[in-house]
PDB file of N, CA and C in Angstrom:
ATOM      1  N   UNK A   1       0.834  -1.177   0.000  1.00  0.00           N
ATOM      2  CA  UNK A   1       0.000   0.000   0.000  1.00  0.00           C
ATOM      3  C   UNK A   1       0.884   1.248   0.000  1.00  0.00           C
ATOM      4  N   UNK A   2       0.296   2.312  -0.894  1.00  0.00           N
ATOM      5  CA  UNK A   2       1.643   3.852  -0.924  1.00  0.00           C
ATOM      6  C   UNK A   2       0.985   4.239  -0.096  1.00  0.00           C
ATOM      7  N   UNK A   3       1.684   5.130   0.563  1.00  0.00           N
ATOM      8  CA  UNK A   3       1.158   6.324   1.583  1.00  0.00           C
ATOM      9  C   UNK A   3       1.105   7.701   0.758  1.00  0.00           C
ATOM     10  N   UNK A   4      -0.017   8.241   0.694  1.00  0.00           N
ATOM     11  CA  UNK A   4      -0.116   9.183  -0.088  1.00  0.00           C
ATOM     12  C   UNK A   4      -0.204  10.801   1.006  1.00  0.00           C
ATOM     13  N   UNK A   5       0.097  10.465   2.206  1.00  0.00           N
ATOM     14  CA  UNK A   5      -0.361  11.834   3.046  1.00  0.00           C
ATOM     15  C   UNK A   5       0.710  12.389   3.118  1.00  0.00           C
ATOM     16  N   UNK A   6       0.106  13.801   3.033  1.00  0.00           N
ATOM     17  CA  UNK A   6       1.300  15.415   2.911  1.00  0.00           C
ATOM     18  C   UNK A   6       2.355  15.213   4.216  1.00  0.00           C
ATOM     19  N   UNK A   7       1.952  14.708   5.383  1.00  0.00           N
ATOM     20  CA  UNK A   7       2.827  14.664   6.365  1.00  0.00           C
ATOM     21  C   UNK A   7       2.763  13.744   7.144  1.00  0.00           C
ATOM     22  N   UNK A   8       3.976  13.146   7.654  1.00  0.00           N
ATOM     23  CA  UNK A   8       4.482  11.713   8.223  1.00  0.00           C
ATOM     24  C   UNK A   8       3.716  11.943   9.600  1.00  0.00           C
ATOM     25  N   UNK A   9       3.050  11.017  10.002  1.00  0.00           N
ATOM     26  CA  UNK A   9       2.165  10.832  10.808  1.00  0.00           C
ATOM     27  C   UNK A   9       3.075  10.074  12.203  1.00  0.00           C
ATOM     28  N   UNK A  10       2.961  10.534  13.288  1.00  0.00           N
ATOM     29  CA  UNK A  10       3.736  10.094  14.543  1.00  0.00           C
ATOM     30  C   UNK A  10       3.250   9.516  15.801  1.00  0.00           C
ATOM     31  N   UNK A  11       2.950   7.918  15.979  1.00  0.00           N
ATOM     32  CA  UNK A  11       2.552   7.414  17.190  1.00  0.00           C
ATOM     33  C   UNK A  11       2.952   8.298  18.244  1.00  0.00           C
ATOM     34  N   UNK A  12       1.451   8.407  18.959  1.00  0.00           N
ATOM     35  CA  UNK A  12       1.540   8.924  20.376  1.00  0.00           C
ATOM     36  C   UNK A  12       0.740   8.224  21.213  1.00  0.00           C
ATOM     37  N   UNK A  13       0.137   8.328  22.235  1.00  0.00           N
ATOM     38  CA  UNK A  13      -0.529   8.477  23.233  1.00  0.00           C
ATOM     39  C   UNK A  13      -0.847   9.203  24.505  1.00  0.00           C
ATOM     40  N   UNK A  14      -1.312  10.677  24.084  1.00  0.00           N
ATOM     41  CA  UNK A  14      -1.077  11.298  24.704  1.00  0.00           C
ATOM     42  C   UNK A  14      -2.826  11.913  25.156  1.00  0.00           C
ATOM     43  N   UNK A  15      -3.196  12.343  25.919  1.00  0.00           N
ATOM     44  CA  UNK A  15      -4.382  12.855  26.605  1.00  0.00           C
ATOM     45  C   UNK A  15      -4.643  14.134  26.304  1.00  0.00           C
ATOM     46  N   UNK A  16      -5.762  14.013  25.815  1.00  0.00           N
ATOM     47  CA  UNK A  16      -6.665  15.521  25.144  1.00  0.00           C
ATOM     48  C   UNK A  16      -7.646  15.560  25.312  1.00  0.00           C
ATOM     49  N   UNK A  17      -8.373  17.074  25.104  1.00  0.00           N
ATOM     50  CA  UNK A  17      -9.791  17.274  25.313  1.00  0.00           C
ATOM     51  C   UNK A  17     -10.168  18.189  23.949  1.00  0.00           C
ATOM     52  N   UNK A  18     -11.382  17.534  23.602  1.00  0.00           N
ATOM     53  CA  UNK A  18     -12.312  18.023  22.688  1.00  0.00           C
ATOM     54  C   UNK A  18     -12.597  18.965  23.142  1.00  0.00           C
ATOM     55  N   UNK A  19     -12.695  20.245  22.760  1.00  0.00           N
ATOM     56  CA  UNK A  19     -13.574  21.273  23.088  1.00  0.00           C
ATOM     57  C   UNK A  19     -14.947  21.443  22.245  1.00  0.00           C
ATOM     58  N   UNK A  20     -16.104  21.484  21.917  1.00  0.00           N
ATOM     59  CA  UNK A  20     -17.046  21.526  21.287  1.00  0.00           C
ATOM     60  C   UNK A  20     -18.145  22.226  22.287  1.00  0.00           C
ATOM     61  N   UNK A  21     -18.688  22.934  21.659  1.00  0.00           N
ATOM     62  CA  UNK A  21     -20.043  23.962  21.696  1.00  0.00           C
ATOM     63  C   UNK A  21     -19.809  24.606  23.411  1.00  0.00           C
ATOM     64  N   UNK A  22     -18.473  24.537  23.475  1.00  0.00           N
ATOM     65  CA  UNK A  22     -18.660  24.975  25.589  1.00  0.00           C
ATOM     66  C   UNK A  22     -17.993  23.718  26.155  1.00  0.00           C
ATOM     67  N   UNK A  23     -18.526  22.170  25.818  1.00  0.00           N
ATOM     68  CA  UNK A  23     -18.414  21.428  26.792  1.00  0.00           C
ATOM     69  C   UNK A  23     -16.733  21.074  26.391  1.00  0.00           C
ATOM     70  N   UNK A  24     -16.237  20.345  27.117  1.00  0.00           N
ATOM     71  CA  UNK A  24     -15.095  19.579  27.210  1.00  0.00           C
ATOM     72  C   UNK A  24     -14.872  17.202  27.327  1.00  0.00           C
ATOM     73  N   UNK A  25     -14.712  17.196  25.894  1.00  0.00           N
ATOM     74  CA  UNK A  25     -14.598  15.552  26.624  1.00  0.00           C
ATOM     75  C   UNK A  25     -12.930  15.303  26.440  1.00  0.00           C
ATOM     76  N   UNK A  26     -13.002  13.928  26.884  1.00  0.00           N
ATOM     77  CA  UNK A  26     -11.626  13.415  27.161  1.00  0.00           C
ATOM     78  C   UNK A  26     -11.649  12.874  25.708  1.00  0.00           C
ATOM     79  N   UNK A  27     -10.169  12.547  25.363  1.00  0.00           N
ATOM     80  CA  UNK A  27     -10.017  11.693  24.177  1.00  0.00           C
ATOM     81  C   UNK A  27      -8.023  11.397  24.431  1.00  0.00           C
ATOM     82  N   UNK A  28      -7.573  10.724  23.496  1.00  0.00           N
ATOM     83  CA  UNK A  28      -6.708  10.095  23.438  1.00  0.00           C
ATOM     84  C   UNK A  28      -5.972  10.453  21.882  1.00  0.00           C
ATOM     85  N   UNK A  29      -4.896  11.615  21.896  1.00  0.00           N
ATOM     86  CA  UNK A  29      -4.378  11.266  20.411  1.00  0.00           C
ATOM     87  C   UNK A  29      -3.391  10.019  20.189  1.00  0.00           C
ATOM     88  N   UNK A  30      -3.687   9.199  19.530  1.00  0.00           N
ATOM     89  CA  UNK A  30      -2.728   7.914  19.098  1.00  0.00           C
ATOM     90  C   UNK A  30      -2.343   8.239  17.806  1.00  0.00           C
ATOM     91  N   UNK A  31      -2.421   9.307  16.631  1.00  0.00           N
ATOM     92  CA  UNK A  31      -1.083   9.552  16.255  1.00  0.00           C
ATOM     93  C   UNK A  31      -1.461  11.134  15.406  1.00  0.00           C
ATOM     94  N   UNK A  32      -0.393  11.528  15.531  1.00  0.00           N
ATOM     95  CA  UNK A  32      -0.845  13.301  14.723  1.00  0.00           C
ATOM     96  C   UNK A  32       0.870  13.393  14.031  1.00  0.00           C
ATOM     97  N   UNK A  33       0.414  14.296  12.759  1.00  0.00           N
ATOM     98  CA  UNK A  33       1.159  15.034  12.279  1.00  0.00           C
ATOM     99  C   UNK A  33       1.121  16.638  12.220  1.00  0.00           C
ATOM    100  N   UNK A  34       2.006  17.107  11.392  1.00  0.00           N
ATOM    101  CA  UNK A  34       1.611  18.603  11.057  1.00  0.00           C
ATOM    102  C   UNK A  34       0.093  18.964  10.686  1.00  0.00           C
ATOM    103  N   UNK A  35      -1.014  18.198   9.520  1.00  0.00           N
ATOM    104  CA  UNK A  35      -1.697  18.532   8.927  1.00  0.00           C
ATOM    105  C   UNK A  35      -3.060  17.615   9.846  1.00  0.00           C
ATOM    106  N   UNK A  36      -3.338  16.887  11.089  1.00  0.00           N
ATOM    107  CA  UNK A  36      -3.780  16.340  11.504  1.00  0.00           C
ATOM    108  C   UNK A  36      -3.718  14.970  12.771  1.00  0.00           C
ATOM    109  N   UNK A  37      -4.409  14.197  13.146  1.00  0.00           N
ATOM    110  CA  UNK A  37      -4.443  13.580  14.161  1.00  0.00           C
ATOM    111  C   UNK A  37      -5.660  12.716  13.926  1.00  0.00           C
ATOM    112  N   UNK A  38      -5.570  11.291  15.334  1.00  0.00           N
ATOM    113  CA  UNK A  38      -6.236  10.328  15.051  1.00  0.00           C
ATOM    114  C   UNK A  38      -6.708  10.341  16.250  1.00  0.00           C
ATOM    115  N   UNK A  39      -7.516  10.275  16.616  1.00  0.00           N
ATOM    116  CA  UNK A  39      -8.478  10.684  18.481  1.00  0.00           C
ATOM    117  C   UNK A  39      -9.002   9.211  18.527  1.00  0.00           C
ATOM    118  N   UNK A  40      -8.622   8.641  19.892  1.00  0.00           N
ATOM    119  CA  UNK A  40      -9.527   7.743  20.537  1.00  0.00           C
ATOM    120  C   UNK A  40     -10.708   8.413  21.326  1.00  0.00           C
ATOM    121  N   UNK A  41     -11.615   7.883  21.446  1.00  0.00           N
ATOM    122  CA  UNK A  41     -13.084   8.506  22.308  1.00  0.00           C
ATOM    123  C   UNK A  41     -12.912   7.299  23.370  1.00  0.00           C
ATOM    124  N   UNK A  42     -13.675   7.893  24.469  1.00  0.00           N
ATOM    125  CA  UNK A  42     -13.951   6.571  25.407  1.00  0.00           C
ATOM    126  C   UNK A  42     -15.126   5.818  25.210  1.00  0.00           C
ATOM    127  N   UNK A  43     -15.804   6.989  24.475  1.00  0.00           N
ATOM    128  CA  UNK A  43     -17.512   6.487  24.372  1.00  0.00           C
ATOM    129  C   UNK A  43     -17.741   6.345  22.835  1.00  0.00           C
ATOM    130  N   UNK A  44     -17.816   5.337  22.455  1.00  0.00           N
ATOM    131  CA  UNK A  44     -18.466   5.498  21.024  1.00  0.00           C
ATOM    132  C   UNK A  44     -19.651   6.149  20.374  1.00  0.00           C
ATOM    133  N   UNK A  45     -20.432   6.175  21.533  1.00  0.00           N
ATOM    134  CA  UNK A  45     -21.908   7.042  21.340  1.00  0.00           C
ATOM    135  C   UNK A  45     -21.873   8.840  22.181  1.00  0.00           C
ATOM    136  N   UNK A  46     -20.555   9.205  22.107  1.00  0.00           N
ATOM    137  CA  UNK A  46     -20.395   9.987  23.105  1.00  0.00           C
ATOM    138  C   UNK A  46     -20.957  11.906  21.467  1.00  0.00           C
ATOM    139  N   UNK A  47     -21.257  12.495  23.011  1.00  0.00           N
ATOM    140  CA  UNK A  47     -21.979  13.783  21.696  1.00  0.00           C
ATOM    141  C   UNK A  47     -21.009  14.134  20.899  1.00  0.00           C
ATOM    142  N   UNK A  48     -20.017  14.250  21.218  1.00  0.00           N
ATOM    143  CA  UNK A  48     -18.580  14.473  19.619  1.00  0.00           C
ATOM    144  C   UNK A  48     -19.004  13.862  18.351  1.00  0.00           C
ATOM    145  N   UNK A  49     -19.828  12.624  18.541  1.00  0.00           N
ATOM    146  CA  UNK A  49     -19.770  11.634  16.920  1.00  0.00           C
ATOM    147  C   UNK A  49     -20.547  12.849  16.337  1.00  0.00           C
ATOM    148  N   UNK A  50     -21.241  13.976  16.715  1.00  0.00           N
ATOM    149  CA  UNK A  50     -22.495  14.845  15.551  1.00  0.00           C
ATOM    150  C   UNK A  50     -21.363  15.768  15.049  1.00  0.00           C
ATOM    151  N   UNK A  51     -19.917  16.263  15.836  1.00  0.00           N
ATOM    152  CA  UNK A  51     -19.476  17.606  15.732  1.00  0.00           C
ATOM    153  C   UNK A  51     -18.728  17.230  14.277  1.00  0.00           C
ATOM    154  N   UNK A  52     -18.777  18.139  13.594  1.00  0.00           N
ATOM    155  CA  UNK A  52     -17.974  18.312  12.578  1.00  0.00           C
ATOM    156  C   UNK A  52     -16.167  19.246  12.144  1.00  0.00           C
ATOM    157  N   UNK A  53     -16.847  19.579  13.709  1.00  0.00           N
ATOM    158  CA  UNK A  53     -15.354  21.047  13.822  1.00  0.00           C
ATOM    159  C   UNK A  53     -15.700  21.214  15.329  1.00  0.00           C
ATOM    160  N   UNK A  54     -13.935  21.401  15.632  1.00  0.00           N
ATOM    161  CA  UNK A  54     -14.057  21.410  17.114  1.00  0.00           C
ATOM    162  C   UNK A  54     -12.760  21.985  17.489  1.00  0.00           C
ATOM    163  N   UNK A  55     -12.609  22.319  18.494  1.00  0.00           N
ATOM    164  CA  UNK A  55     -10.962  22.966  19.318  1.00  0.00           C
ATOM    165  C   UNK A  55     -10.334  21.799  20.154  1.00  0.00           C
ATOM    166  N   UNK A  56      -9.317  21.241  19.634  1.00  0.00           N
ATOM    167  CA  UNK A  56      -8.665  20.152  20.206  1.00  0.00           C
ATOM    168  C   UNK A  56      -7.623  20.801  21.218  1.00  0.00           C
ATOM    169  N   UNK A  57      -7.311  20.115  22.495  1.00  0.00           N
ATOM    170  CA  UNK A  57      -7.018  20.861  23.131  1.00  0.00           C
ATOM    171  C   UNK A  57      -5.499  19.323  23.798  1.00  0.00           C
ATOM    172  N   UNK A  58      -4.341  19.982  23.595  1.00  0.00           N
ATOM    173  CA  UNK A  58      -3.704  18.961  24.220  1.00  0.00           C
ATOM    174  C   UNK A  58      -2.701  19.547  25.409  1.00  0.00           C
ATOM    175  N   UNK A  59      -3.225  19.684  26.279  1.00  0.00           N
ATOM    176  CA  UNK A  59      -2.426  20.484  27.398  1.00  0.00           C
ATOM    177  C   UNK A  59      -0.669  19.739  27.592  1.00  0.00           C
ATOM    178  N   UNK A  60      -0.462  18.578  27.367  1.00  0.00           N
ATOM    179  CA  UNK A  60       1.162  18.146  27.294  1.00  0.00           C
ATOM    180  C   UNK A  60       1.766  19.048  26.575  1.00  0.00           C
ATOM    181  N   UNK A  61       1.491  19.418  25.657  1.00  0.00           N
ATOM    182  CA  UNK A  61       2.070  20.089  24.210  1.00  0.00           C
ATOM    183  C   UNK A  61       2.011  21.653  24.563  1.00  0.00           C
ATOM    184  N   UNK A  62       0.515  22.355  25.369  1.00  0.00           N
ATOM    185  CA  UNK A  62      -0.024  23.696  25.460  1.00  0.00           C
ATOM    186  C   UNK A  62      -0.240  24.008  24.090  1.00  0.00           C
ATOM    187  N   UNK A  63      -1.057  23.505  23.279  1.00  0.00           N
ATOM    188  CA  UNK A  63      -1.482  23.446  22.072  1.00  0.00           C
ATOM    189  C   UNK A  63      -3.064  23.369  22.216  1.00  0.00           C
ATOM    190  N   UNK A  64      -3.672  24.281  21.420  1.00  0.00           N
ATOM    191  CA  UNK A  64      -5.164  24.423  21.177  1.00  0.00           C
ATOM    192  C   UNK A  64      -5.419  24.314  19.684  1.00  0.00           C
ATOM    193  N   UNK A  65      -5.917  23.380  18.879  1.00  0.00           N
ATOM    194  CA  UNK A  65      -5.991  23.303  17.344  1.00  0.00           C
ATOM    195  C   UNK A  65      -7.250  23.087  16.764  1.00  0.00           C
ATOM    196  N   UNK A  66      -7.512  24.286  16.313  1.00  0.00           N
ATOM    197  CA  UNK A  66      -9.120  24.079  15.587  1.00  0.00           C
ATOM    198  C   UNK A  66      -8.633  22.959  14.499  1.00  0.00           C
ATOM    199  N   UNK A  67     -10.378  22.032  14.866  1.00  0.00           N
ATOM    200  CA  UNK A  67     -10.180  21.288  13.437  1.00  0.00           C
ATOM    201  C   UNK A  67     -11.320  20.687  12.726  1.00  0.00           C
ATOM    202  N   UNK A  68     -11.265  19.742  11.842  1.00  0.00           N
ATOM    203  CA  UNK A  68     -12.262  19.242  11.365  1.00  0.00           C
ATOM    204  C   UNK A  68     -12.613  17.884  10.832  1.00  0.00           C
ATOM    205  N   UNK A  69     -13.272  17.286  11.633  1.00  0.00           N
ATOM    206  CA  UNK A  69     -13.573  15.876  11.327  1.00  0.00           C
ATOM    207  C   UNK A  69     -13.218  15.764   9.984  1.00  0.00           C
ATOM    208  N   UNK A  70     -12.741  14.359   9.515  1.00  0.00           N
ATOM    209  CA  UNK A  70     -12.622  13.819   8.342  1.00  0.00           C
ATOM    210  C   UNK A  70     -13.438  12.361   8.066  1.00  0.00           C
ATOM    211  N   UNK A  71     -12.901  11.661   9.321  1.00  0.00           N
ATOM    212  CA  UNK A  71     -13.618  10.314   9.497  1.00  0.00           C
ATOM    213  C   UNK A  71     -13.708   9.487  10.612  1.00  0.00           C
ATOM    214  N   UNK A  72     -14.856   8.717  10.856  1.00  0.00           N
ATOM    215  CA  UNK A  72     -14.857   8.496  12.211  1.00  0.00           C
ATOM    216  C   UNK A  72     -15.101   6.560  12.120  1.00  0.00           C
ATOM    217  N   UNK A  73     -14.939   6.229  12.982  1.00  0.00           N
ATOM    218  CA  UNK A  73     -15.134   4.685  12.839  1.00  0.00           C
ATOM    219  C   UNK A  73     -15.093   4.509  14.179  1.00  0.00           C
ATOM    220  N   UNK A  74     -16.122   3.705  14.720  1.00  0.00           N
ATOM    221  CA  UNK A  74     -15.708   3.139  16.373  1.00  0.00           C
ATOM    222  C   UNK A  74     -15.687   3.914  17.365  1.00  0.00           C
ATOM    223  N   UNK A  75     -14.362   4.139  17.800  1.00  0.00           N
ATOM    224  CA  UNK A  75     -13.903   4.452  18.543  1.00  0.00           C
ATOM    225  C   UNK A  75     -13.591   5.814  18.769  1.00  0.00           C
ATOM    226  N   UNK A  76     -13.035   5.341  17.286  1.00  0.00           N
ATOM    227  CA  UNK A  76     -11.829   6.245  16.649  1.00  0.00           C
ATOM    228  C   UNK A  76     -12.251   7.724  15.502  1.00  0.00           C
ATOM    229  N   UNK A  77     -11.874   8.788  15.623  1.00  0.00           N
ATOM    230  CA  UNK A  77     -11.478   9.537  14.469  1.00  0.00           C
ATOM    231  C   UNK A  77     -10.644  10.007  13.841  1.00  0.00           C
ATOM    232  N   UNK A  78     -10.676  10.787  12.710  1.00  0.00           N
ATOM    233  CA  UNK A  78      -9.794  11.422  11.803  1.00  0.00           C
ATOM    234  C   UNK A  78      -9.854  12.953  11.986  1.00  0.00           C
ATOM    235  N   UNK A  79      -8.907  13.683  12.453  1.00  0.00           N
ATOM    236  CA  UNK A  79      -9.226  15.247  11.857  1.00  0.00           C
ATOM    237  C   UNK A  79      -8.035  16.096  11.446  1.00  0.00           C
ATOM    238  N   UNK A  80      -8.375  17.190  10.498  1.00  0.00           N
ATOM    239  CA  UNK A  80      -7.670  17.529  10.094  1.00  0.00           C
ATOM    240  C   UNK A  80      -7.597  19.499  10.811  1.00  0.00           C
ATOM    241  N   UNK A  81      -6.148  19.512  10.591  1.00  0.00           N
ATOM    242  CA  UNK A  81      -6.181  20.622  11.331  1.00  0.00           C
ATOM    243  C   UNK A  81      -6.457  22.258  10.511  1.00  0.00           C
ATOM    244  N   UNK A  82      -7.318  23.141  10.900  1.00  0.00           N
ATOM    245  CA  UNK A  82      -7.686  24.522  10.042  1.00  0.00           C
ATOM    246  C   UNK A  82      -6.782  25.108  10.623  1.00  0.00           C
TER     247      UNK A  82
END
């Protein structure tokens, strides 16, 4: 399989919060690059699956990154960073 993405993508596991409409949830980045990131949820049915754009928030880093869903499966999503 080629890898066709603009930027090399980097295992993490590191602890973040969604910011969306006010509230705050927990999530898990397991891997980000320059142009995006891959979020674990704890809840699969949790209110994030409706958001389409949100303020990712990873306090290890002191990084706040608007972004925007790409794709979601499970657990798991895709977003890309505005």
């Amino acid at each position: 399989m080629v890898e066709d993405r603009i930027a090399s993508r980097h295992r993490v596991s590191k602890p973040a919060k969604i910011n969306f409409g006010g509230d705050k949830y927990l999530c898990i980045v397991r891997d980000i690059s320059t142009t995006g990131a891959a979020l674990e949820l704890p809840d699969v049915v949790s209110q994030v699956r409706n958001a389409k754009a949100f303020t990712l928030e990873i306090p290890e880093d002191r990084l706040m990154l608007p972004c925007r869903v790409v794709w979601q499966s499970g657990y798991r999503m895709g977003v890309t960073f505005d």
